[in-house]
C-alpha atoms as a PDB file:
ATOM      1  CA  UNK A   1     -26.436   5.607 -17.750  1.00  0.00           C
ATOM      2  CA  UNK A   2     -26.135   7.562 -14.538  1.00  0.00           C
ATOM      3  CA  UNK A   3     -22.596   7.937 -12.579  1.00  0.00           C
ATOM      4  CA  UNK A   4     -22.789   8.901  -8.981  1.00  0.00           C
ATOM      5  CA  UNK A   5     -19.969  10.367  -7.465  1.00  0.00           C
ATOM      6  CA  UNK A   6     -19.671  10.279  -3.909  1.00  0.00           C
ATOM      7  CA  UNK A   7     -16.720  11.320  -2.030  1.00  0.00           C
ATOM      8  CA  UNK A   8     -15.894   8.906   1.366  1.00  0.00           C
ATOM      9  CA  UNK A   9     -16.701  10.934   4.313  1.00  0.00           C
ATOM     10  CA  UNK A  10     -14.419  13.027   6.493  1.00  0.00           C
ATOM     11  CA  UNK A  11     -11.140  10.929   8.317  1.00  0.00           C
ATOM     12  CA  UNK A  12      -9.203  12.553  10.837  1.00  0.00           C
ATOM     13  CA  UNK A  13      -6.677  12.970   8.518  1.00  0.00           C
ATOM     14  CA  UNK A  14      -8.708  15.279   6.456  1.00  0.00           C
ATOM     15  CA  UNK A  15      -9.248  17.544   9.346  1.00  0.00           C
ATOM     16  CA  UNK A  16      -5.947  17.563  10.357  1.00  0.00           C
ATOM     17  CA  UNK A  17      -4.820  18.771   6.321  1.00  0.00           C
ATOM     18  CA  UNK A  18      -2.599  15.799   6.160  1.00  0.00           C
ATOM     19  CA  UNK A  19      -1.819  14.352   2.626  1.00  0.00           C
ATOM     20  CA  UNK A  20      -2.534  10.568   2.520  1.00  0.00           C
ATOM     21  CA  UNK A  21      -3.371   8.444  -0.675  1.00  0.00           C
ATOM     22  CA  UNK A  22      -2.299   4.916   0.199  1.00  0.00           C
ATOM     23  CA  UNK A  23      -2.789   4.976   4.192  1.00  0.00           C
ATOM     24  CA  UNK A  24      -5.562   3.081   5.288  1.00  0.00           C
ATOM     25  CA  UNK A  25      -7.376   5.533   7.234  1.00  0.00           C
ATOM     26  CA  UNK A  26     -11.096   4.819   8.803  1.00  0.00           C
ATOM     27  CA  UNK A  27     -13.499   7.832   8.573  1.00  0.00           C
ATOM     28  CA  UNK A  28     -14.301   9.341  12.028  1.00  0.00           C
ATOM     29  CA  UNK A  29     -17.736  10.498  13.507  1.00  0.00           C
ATOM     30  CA  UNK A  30     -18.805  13.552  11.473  1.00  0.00           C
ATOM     31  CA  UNK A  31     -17.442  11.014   8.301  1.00  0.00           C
ATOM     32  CA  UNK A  32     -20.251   8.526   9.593  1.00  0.00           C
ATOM     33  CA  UNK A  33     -22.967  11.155   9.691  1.00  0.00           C
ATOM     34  CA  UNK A  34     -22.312  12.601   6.069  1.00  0.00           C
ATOM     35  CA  UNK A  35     -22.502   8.849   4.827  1.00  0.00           C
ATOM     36  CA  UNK A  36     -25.929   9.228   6.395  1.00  0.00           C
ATOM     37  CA  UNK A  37     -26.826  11.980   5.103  1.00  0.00           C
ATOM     38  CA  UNK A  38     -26.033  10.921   1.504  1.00  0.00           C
ATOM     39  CA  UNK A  39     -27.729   7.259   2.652  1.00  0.00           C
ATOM     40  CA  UNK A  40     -31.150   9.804   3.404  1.00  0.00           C
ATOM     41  CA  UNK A  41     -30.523  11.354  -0.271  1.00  0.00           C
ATOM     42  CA  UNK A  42     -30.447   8.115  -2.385  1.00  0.00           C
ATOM     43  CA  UNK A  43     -33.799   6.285  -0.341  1.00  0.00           C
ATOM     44  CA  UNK A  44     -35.593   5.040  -2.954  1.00  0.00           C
ATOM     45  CA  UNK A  45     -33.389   5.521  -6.171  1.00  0.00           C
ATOM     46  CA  UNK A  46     -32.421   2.041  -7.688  1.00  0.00           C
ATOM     47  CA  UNK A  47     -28.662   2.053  -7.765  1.00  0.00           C
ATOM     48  CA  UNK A  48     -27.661  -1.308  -9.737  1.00  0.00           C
ATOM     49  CA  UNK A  49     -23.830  -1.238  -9.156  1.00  0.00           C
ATOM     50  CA  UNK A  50     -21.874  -0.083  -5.975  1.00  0.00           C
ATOM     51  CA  UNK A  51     -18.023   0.260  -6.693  1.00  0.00           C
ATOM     52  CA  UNK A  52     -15.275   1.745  -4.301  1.00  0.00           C
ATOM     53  CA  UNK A  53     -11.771   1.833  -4.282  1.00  0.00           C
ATOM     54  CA  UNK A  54      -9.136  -0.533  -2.200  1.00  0.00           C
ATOM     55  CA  UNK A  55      -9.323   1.786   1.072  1.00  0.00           C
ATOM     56  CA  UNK A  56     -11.544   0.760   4.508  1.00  0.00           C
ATOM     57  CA  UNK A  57     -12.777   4.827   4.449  1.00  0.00           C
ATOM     58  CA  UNK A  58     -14.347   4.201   1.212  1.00  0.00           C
ATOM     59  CA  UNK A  59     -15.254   0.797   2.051  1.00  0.00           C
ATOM     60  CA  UNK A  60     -16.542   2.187   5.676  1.00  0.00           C
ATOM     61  CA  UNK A  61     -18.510   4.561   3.511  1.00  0.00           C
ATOM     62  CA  UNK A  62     -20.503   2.527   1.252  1.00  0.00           C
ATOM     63  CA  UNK A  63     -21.518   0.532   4.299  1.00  0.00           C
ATOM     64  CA  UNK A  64     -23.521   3.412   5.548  1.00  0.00           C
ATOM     65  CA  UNK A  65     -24.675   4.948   2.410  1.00  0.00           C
ATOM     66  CA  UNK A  66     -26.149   1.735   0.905  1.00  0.00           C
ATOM     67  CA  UNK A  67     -26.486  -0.921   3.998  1.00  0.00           C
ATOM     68  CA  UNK A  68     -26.934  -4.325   3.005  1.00  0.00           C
ATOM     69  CA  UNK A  69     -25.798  -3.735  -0.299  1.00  0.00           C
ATOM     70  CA  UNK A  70     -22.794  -5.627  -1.841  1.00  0.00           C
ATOM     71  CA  UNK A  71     -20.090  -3.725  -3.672  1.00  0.00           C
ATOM     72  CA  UNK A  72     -17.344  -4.628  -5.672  1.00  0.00           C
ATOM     73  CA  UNK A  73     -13.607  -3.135  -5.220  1.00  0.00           C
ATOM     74  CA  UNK A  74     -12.269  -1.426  -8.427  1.00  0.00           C
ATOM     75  CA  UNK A  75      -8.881  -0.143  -7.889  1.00  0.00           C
ATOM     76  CA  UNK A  76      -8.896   2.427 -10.786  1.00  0.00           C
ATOM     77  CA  UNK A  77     -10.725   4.168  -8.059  1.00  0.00           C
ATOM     78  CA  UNK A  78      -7.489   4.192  -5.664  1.00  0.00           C
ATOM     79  CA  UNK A  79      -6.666   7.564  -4.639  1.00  0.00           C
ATOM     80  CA  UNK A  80      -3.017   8.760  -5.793  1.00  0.00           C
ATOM     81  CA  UNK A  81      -0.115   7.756  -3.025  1.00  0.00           C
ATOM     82  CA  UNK A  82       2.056  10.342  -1.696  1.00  0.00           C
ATOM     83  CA  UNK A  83       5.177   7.929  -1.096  1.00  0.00           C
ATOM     84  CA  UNK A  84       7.264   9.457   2.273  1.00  0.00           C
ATOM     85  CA  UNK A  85       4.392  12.009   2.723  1.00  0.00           C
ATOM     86  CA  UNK A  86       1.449  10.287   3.833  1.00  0.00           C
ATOM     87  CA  UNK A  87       0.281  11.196   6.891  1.00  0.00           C
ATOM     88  CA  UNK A  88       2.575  14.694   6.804  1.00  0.00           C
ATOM     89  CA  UNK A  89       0.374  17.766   6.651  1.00  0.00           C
ATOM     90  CA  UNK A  90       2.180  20.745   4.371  1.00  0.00           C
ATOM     91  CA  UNK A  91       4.247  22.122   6.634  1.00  0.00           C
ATOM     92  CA  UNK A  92       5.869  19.013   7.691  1.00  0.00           C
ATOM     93  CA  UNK A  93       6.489  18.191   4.369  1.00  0.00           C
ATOM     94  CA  UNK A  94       7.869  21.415   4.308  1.00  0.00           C
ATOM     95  CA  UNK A  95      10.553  20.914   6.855  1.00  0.00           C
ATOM     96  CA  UNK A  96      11.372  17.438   5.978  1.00  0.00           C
ATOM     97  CA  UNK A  97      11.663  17.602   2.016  1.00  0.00           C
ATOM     98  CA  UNK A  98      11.955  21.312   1.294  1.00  0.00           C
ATOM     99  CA  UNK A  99      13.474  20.824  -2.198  1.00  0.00           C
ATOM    100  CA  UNK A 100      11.312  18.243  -3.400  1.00  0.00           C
ATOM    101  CA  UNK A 101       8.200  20.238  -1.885  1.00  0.00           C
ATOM    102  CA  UNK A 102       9.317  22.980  -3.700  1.00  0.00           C
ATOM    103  CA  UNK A 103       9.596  21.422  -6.695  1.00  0.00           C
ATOM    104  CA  UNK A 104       5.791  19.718  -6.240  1.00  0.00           C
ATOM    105  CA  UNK A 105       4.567  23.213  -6.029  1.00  0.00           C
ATOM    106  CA  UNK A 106       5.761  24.386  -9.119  1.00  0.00           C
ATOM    107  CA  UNK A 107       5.151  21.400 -11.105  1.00  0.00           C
ATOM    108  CA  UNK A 108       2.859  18.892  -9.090  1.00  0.00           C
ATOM    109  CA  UNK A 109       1.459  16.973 -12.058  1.00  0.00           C
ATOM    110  CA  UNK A 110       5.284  16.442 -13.555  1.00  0.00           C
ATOM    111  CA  UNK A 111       7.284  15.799 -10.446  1.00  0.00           C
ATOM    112  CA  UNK A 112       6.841  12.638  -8.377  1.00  0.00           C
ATOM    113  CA  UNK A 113       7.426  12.804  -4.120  1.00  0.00           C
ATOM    114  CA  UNK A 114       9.633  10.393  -2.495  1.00  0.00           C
ATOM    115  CA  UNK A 115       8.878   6.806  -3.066  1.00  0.00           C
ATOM    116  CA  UNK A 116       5.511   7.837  -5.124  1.00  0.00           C
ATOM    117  CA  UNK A 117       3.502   6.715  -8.038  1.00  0.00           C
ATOM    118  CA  UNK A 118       4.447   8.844 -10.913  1.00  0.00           C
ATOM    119  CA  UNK A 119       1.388  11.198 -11.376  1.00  0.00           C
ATOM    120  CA  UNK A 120       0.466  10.160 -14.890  1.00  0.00           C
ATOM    121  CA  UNK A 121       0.671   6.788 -14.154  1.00  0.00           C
ATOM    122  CA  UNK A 122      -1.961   6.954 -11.757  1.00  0.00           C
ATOM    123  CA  UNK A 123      -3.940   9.352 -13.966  1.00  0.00           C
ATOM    124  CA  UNK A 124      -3.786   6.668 -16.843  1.00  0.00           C
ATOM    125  CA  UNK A 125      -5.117   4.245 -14.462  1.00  0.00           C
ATOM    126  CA  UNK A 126      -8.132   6.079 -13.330  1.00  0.00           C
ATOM    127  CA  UNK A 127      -9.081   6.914 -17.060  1.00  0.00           C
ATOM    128  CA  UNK A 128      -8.315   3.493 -18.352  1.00  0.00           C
ATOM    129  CA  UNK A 129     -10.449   1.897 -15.766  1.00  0.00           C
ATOM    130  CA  UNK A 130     -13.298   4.427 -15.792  1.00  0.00           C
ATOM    131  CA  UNK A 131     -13.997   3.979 -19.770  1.00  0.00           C
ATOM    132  CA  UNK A 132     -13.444   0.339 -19.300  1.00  0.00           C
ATOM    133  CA  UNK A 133     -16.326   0.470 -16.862  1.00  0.00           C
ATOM    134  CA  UNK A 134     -18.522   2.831 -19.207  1.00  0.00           C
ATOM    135  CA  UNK A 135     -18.105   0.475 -22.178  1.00  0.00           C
ATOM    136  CA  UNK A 136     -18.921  -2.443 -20.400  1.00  0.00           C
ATOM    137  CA  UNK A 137     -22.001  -1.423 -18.622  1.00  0.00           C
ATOM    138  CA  UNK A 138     -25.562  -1.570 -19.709  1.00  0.00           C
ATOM    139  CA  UNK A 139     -26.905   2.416 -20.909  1.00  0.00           C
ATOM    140  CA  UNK A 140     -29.984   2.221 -18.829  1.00  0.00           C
ATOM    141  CA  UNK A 141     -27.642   1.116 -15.564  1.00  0.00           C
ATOM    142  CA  UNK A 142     -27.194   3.145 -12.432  1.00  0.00           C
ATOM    143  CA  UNK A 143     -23.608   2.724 -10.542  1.00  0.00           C
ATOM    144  CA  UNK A 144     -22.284   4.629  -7.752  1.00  0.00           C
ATOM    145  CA  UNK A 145     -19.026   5.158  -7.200  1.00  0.00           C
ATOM    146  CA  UNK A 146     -17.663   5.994  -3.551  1.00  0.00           C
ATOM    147  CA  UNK A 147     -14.406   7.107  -3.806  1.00  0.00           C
ATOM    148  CA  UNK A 148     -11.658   9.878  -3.094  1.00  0.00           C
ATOM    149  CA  UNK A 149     -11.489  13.697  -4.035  1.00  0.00           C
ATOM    150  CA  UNK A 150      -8.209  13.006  -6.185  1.00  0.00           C
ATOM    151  CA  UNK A 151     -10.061  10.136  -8.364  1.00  0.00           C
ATOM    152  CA  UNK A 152     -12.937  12.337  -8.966  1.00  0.00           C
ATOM    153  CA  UNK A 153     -11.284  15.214 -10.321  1.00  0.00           C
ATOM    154  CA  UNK A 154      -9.154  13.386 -12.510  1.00  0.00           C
ATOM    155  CA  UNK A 155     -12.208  11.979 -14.010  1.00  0.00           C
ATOM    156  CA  UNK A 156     -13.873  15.487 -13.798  1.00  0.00           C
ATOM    157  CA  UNK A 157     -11.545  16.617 -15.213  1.00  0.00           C
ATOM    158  CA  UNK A 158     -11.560  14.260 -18.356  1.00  0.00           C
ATOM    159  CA  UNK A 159     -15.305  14.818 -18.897  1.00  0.00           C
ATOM    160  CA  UNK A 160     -15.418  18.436 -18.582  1.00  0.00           C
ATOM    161  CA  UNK A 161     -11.669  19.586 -19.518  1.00  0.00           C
ATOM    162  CA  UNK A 162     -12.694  23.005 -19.029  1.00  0.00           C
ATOM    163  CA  UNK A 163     -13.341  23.060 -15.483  1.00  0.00           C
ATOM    164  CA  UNK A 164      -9.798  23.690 -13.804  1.00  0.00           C
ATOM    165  CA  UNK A 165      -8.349  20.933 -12.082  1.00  0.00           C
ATOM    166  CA  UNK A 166      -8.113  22.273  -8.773  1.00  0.00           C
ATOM    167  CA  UNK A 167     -11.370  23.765  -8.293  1.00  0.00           C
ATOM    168  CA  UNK A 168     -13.523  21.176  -9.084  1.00  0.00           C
ATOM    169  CA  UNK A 169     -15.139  20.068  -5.617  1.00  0.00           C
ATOM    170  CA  UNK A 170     -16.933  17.594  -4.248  1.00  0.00           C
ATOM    171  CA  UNK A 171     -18.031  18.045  -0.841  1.00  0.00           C
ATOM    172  CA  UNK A 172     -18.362  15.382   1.618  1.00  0.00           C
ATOM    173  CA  UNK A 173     -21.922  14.212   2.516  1.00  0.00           C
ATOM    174  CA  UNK A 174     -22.987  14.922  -0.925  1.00  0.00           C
ATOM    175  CA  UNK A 175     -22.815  13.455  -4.166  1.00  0.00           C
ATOM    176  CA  UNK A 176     -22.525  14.625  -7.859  1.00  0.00           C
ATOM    177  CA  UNK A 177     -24.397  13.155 -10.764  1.00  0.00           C
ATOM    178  CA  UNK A 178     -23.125  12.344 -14.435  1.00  0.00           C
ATOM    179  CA  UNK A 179     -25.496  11.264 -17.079  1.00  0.00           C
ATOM    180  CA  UNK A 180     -24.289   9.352 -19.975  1.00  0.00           C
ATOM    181  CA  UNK A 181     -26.158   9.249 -22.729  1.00  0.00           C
ATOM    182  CA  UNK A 182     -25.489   8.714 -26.714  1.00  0.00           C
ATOM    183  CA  UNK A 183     -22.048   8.617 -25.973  1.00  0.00           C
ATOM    184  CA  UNK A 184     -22.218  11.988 -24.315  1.00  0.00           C
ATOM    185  CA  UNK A 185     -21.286  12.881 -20.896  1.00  0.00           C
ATOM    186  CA  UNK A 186     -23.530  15.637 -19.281  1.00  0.00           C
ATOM    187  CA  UNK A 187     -24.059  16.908 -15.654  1.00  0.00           C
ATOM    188  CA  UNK A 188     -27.255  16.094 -13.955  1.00  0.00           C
ATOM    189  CA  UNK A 189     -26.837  17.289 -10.559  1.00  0.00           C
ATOM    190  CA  UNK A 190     -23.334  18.327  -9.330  1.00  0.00           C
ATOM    191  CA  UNK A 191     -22.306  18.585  -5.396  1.00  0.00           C
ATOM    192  CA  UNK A 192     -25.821  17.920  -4.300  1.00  0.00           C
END
């Protein structure tokens, strides 16, 4: 089986550093021309599953990348909400909630922002749902899943537990490939 990972391309909010799980933002213009790009990389490989998460960017993105293609929504793939801090960029979270942001810092897996999904809960989630999908889909398949930076390192990060949480990347207009084979995970191509 071969998992592609493909981040949604860039939003505004991404340029402007602002943390946003749950907000329903669109991607912008240089967003649309990294879908491209990735849409010129997969011409002519047989993807037989398209699945994104609950969000228009993603949504927006799979639209460009693989046009006339249906997908399906899977909401394991939901990027983690930030509660009272979507749409804040660090420094306004800063101001705002400057105990709580404090407290992220030093323990951002264990403490939850204002209003937010606790962080293991959503980590369960995204595991629980991507085995579910491994275990139920044929070995010789081909899915693609568009989807946010968050999501993919969690999985990442599940695979591969020795490649630190935070620095695993995933750069948008390109894609990352895992190959799953006798019940063993492997990279095949990674930020491509």
């Amino acid at each position: 089986m071969k998992l592609y990972f493909i981040r949604h391309g860039e939003t505004d909010y991404n340029v402007q550093r602002k943390f946003y799980g749950t907000d329903d933002v669109s991607i912008n213009q240089t967003g649309q021309k990294q879908c491209e790009l990735v849409h010129t990389k997969f011409k002519g490989r047989a993807i037989d599953k398209i699945l994104v998460s609950s969000r228009i960017r993603t949504h927006q993105s799979a639209e460009l990348i693989f046009p006339n293609r249906q997908y399906e929504v899977a909401h394991f793939l939901d990027e983690w909400g930030f509660g009272e801090w979507e749409g804040l960029d660090a420094d306004q979270i800063q101001a705002k909630f400057p105990v709580e942001w404090e407290r992220w810092l030093a323990d951002p897996f264990g403490y939850t922002p204002p209003a937010s999904e606790p962080y293991v809960k959503h980590e369960n989630r995204i595991k629980s749902g991507f085995r579910a999908l491994v275990n139920h889909t044929l070995d010789n398949s081909s899915v693609a899943l568009v989807t946010h930076l968050g999501t993919i390192r969690v999985i990442m990060h599940d695979l591969f537990p020795e490649k630190p949480f935070w620095e695993i990347q995933l750069t948008q207009g390109k894609y990352t490939c895992i190959d799953y084979t006798n019940r063993h995970f492997s990279v095949d191509t990674w930020n491509k």
